[in-house]
N, C-alpha and C. Protein backbone atom coordinates (compact mmCIF):
# COMPACT_ATOMS: atom_id res chain seq x y z
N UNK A 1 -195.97 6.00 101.88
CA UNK A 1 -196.81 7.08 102.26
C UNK A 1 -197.22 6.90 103.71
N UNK A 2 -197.06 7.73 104.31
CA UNK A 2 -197.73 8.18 105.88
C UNK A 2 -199.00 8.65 105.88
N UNK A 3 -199.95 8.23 107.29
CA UNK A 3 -200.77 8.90 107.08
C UNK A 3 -200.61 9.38 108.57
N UNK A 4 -201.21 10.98 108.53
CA UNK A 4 -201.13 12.58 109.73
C UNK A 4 -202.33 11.68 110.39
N UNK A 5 -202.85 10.75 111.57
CA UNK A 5 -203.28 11.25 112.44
C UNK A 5 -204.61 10.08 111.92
N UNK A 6 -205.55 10.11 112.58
CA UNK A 6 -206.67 9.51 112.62
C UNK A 6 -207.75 10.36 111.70
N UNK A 7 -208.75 9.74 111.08
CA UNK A 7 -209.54 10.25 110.02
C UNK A 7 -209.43 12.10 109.61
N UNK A 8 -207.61 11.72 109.21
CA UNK A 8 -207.50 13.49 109.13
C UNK A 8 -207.70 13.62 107.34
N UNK A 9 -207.42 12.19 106.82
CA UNK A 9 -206.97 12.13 105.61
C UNK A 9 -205.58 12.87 104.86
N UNK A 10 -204.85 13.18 105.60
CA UNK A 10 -203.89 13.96 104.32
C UNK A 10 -202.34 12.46 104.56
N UNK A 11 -201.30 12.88 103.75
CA UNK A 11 -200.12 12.09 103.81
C UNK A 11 -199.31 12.63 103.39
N UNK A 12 -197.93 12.23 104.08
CA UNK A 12 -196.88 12.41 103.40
C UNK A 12 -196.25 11.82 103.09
N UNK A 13 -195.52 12.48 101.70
CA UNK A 13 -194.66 11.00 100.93
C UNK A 13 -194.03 12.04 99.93
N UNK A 14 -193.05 11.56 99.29
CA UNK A 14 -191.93 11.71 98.26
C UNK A 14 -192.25 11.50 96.75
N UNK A 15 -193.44 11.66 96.47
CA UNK A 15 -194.11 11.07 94.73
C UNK A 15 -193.10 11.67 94.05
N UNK A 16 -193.05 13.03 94.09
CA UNK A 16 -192.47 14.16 93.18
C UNK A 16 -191.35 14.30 93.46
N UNK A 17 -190.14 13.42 93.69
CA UNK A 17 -188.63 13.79 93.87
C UNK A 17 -188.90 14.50 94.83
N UNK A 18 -189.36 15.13 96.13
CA UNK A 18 -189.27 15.83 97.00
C UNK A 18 -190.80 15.66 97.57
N UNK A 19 -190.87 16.25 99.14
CA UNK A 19 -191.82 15.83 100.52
C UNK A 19 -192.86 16.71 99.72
N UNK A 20 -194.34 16.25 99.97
CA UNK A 20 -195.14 16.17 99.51
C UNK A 20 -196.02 15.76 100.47
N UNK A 21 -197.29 16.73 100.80
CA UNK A 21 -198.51 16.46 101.94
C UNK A 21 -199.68 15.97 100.72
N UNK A 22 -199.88 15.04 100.63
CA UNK A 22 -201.51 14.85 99.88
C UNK A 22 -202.99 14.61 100.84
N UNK A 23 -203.58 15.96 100.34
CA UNK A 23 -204.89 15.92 101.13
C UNK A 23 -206.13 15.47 100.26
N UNK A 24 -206.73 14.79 101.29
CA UNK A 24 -207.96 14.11 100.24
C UNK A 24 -209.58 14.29 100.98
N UNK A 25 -209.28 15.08 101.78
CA UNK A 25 -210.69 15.54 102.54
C UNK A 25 -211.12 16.94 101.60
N UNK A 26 -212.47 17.20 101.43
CA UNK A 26 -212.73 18.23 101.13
C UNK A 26 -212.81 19.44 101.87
N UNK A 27 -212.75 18.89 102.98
CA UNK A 27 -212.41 20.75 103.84
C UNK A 27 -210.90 21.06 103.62
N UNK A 28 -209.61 20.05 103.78
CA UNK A 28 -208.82 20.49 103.78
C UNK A 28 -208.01 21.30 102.49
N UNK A 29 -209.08 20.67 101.41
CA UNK A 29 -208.36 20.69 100.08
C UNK A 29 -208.72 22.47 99.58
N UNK A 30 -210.37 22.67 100.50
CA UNK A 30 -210.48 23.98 100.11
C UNK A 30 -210.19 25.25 100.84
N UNK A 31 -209.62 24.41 102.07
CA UNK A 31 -208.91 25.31 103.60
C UNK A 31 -207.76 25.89 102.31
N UNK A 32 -206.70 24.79 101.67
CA UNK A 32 -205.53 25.05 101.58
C UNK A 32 -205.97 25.78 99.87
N UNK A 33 -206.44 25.44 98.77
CA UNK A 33 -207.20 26.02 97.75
C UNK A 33 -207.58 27.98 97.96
N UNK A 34 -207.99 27.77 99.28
CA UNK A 34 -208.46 29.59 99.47
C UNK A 34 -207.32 30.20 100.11
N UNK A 35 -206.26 29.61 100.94
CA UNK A 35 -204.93 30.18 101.92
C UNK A 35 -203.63 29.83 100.68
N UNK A 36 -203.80 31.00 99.48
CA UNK A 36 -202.27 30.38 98.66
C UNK A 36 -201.28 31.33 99.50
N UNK A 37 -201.64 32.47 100.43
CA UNK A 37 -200.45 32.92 101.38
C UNK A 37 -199.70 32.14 102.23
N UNK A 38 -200.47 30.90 102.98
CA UNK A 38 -200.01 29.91 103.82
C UNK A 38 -199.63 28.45 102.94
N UNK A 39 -199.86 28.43 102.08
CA UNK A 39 -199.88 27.51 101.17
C UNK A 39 -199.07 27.25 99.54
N UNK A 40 -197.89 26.57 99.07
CA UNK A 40 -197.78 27.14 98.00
C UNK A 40 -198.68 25.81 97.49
N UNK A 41 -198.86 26.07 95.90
CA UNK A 41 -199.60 24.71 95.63
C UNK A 41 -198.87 24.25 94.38
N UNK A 42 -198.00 23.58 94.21
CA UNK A 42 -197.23 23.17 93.40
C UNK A 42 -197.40 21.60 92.34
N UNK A 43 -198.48 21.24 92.87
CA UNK A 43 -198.82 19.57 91.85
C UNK A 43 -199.63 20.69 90.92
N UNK A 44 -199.97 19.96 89.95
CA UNK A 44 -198.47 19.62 88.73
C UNK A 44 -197.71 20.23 89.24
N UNK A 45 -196.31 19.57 89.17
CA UNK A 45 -195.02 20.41 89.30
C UNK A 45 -194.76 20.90 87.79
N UNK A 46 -193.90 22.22 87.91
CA UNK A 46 -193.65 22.91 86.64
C UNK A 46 -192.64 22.00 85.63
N UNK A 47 -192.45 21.00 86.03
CA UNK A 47 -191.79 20.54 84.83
C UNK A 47 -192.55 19.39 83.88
N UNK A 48 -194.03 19.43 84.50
CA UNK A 48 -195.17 18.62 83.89
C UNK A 48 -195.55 19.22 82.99
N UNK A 49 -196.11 20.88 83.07
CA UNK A 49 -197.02 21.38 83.07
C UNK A 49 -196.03 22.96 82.28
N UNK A 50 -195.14 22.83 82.42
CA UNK A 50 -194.38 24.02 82.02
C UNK A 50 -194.40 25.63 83.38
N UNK A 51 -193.25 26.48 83.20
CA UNK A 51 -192.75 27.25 84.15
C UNK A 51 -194.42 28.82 84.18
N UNK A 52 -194.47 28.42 82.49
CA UNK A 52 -196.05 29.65 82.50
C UNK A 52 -196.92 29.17 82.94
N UNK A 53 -197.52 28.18 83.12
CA UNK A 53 -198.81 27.15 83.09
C UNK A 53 -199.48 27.99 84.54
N UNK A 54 -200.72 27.92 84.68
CA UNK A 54 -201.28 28.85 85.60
C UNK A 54 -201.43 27.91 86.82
N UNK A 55 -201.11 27.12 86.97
CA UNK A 55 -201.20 26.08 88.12
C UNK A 55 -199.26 26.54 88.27
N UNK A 56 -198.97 26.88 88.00
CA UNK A 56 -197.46 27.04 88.53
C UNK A 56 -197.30 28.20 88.90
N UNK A 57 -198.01 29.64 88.60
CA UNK A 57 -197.86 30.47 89.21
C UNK A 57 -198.52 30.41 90.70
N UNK A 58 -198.04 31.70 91.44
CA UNK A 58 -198.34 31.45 93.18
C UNK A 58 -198.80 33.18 93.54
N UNK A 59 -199.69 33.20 94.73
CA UNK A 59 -200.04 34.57 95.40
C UNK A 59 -200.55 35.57 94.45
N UNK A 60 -200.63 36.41 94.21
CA UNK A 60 -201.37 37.56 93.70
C UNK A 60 -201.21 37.59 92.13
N UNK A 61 -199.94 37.36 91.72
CA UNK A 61 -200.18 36.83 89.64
C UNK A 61 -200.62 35.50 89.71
N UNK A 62 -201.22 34.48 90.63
CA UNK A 62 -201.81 33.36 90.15
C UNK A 62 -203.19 33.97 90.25
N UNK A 63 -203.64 34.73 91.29
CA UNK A 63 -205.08 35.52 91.04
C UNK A 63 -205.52 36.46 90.24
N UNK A 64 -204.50 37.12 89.70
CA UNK A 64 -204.65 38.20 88.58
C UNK A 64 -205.01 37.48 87.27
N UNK A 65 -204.03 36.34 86.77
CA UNK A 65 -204.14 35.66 85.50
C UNK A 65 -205.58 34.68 85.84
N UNK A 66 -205.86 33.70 86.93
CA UNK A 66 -206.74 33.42 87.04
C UNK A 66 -207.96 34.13 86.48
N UNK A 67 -208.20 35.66 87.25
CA UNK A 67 -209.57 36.74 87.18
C UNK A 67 -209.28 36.29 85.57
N UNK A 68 -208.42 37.27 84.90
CA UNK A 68 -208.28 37.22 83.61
C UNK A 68 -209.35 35.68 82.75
N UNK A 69 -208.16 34.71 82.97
CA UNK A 69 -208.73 33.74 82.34
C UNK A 69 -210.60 33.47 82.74
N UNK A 70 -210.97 33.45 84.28
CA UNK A 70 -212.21 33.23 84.51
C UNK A 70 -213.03 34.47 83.33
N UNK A 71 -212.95 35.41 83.62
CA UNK A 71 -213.44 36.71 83.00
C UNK A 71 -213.63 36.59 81.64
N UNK A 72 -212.64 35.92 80.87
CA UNK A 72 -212.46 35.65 79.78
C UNK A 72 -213.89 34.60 78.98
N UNK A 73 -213.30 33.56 80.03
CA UNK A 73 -214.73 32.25 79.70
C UNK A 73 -216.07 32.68 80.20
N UNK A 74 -216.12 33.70 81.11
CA UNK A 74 -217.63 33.11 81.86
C UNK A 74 -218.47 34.49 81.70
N UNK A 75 -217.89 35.90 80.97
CA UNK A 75 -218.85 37.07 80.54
C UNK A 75 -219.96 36.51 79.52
N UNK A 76 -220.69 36.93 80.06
CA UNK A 76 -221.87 36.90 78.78
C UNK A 76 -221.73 37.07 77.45
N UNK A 77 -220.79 38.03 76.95
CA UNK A 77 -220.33 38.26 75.82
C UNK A 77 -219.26 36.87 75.28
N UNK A 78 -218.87 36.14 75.91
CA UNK A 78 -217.66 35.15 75.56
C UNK A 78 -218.76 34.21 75.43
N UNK A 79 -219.69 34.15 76.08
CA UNK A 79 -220.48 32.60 76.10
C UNK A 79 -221.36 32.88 75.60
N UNK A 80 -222.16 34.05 74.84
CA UNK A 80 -223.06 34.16 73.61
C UNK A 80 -222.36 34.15 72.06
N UNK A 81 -220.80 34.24 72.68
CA UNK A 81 -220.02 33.96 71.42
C UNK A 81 -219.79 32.76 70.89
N UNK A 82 -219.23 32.17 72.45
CA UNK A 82 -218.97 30.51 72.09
C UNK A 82 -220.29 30.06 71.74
N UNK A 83 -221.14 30.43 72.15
CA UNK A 83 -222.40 29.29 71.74
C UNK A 83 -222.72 29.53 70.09
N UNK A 84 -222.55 30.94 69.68
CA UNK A 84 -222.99 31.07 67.95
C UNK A 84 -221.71 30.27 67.33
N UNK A 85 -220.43 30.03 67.29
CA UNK A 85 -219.52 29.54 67.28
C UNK A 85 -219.68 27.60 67.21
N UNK A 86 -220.11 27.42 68.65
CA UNK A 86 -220.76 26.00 68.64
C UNK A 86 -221.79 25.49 68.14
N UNK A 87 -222.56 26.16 67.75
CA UNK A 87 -224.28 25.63 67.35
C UNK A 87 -224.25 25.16 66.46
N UNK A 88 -224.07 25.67 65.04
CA UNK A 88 -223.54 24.89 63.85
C UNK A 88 -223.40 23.86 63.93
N UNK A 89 -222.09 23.37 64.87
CA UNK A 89 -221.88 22.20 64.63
C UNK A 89 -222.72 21.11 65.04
N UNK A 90 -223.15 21.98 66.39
CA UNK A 90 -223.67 20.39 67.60
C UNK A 90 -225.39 20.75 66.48
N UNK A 91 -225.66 21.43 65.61
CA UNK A 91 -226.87 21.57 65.00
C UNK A 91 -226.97 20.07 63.83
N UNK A 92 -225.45 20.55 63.21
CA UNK A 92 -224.99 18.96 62.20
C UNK A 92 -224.75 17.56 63.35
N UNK A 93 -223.97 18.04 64.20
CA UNK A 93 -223.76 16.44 64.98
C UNK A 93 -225.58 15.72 65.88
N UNK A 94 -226.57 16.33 65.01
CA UNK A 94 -227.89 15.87 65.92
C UNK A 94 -228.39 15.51 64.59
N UNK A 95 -228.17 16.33 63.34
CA UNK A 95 -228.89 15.36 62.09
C UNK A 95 -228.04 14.16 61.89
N UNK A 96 -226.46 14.23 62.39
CA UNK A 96 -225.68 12.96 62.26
C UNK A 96 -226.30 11.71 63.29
N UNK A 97 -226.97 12.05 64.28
CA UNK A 97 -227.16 11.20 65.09
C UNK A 97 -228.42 10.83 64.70
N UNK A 98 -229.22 11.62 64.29
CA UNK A 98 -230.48 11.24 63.99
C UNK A 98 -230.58 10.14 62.45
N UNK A 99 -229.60 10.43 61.50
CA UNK A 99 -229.38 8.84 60.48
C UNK A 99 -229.02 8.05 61.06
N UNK A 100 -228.00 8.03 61.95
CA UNK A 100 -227.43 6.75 62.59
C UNK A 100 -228.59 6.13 63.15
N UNK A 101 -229.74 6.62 63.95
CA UNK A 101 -230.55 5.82 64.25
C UNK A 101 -230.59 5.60 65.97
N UNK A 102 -229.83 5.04 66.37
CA UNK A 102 -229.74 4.53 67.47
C UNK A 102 -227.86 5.15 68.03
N UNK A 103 -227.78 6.16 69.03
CA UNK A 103 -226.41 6.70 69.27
C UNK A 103 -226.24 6.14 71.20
N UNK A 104 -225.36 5.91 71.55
CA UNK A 104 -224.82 6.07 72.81
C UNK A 104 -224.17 7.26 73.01
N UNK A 105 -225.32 8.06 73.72
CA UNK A 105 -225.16 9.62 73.95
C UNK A 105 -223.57 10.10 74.61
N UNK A 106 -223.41 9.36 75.64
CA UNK A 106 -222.62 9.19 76.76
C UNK A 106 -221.20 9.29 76.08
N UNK A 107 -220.67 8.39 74.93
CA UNK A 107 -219.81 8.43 74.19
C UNK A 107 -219.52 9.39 73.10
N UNK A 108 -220.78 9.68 72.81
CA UNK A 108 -221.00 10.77 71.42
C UNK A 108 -221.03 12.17 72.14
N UNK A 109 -221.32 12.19 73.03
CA UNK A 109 -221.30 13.84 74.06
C UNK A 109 -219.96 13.69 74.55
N UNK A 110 -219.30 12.81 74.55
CA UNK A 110 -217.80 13.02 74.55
C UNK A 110 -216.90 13.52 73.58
N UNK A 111 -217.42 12.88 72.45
CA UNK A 111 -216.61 13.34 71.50
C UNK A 111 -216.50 14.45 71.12
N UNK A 112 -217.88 15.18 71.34
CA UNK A 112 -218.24 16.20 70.56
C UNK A 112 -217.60 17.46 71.85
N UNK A 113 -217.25 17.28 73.22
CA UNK A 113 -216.60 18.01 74.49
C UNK A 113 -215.04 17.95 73.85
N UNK A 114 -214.95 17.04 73.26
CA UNK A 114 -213.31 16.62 73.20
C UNK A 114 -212.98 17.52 71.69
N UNK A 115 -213.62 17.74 70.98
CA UNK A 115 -213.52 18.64 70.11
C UNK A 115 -213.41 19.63 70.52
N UNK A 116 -214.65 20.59 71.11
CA UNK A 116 -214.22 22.04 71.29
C UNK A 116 -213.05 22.49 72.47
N UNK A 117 -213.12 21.25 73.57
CA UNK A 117 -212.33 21.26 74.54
C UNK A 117 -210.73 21.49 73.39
N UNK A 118 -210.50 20.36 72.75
CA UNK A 118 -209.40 20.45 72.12
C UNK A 118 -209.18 21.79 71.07
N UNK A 119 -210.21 22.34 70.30
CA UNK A 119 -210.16 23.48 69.63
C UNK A 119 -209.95 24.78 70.47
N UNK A 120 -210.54 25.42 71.84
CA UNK A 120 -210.57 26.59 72.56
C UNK A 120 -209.51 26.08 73.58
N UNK A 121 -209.10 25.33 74.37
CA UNK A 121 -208.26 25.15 75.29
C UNK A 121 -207.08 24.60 74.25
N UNK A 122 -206.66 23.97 73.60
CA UNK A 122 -205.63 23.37 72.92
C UNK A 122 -205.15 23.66 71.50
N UNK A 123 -205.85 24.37 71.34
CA UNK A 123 -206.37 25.20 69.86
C UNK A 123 -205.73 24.24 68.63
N UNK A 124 -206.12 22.99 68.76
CA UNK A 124 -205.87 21.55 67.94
C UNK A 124 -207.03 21.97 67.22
N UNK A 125 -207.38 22.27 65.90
CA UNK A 125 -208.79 22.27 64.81
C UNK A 125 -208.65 20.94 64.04
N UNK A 126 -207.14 20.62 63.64
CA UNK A 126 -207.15 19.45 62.34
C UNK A 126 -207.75 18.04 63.10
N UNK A 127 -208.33 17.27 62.84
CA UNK A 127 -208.72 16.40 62.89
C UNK A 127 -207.52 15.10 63.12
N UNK A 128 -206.65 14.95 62.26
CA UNK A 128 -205.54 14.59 62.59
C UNK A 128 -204.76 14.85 63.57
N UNK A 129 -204.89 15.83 64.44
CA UNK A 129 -203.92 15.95 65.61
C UNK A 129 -205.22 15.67 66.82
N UNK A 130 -206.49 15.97 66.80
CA UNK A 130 -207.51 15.71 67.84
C UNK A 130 -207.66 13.75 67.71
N UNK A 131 -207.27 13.08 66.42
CA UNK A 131 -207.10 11.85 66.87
C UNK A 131 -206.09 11.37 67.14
N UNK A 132 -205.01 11.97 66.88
CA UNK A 132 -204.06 11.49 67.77
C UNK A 132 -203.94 12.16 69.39
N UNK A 133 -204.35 12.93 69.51
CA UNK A 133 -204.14 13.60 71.22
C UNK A 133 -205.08 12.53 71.98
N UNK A 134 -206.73 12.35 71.40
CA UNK A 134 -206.92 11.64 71.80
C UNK A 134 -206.73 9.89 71.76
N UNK A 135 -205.77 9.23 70.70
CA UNK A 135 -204.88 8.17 70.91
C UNK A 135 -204.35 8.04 72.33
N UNK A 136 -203.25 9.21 72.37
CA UNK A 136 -202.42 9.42 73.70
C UNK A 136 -203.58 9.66 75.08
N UNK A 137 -204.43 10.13 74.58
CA UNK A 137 -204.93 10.56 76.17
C UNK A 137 -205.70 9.01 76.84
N UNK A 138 -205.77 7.79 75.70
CA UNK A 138 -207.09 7.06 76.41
C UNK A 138 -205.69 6.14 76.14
N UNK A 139 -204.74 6.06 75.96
CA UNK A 139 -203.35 5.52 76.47
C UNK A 139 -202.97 5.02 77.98
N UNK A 140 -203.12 7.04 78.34
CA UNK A 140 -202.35 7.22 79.05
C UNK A 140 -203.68 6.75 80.37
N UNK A 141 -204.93 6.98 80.22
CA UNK A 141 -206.03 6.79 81.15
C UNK A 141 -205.68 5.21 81.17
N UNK A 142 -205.64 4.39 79.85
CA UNK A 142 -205.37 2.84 80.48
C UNK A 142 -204.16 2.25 81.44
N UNK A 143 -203.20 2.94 80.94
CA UNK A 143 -201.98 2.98 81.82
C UNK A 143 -202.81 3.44 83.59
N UNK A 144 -203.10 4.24 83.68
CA UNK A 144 -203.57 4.59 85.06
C UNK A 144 -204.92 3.76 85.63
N UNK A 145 -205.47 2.94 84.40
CA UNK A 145 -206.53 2.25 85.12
C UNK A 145 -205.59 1.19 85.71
N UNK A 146 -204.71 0.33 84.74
CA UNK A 146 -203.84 -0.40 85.19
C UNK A 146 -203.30 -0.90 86.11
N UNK A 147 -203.25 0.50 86.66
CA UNK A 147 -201.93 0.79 88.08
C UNK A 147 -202.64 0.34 89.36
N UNK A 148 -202.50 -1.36 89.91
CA UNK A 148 -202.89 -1.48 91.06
C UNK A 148 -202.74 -1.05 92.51
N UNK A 149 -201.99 0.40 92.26
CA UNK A 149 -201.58 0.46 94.08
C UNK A 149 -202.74 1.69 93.96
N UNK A 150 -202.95 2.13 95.62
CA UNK A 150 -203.47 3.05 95.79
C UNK A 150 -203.18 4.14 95.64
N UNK A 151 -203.47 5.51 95.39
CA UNK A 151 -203.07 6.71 95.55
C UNK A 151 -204.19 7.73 96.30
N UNK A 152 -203.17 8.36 96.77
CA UNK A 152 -204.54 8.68 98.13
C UNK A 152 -204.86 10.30 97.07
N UNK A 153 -205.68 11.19 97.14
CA UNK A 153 -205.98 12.11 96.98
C UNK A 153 -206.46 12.21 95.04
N UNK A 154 -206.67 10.63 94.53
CA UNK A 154 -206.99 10.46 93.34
C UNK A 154 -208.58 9.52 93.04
N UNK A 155 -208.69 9.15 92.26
CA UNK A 155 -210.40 8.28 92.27
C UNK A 155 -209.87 7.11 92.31
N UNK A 156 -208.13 6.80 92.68
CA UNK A 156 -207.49 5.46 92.24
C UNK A 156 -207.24 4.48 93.74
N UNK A 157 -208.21 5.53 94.69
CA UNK A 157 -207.76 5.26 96.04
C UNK A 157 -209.28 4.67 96.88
């Protein structure tokens, strides 16, 4: 990896089978984030992430499906839904915490993110596939704690 210049932060390098600028400053990330005309933005590459995946579309259908999806999650009507939807449960997961006695919030407010996260974004409900996804996912996080080199534009740097 190269680095552009004196405290510019960005680099170039070859991660992805092909040249690759990684920026790790926050002006640059949201210079290039708001310019997708001057910019394509391609990490994930589509063969991570698949050819539909909304991080793979570019220019005016990555902003159309975007509106969509934002519009979708963040109307008042979607999030007075999700919440009658959620309450129930997180209503049972507080008498569960309250027998246990003594909970580590920090861990238990995970679990309970990693559920609906996995039910509305992944639409995983069985219990059996949310412990195995999360098997693979705290896998794949040890594998990356693992990894002693740096990577610039990650928390691994």
């Amino acid at each position: 990896m190269y680095l552009y210049g004196d405290n510019v932060e960005m680099y170039r390098s070859h991660l992805y089978k092909s040249p690759i600028i990684i920026a790790c400053s926050q002006s640059i990330i949201k210079r290039v984030a708001q310019s997708s005309e001057e910019f394509i933005l391609e990490w994930p590459t589509c063969e991570v992430l698949g050819l539909h995946s909304v991080s793979s579309l570019h220019g005016d259908h990555h902003k159309r499906i975007k509106s969509f999806i934002s519009n979708a999650l963040n109307s008042p009507e979607s999030v007075s839904r999700i919440a009658l939807q959620v309450q129930p449960h997180i209503a049972a997961t507080f008498q569960l915490w309250a027998q246990k006695g003594k909970v580590k919030t920090f861990y238990e407010m995970k679990k309970v993110a990693f559920v609906y996260i996995g039910k509305y974004v992944a639409s995983f409900e069985a219990a059996l596939e949310l412990d195995t996804l999360e098997q693979l996912i705290l896998g794949l996080s040890k594998g990356h704690r693992a990894n002693p080199r740096k990577i610039p534009g990650t928390s691994y740097y």
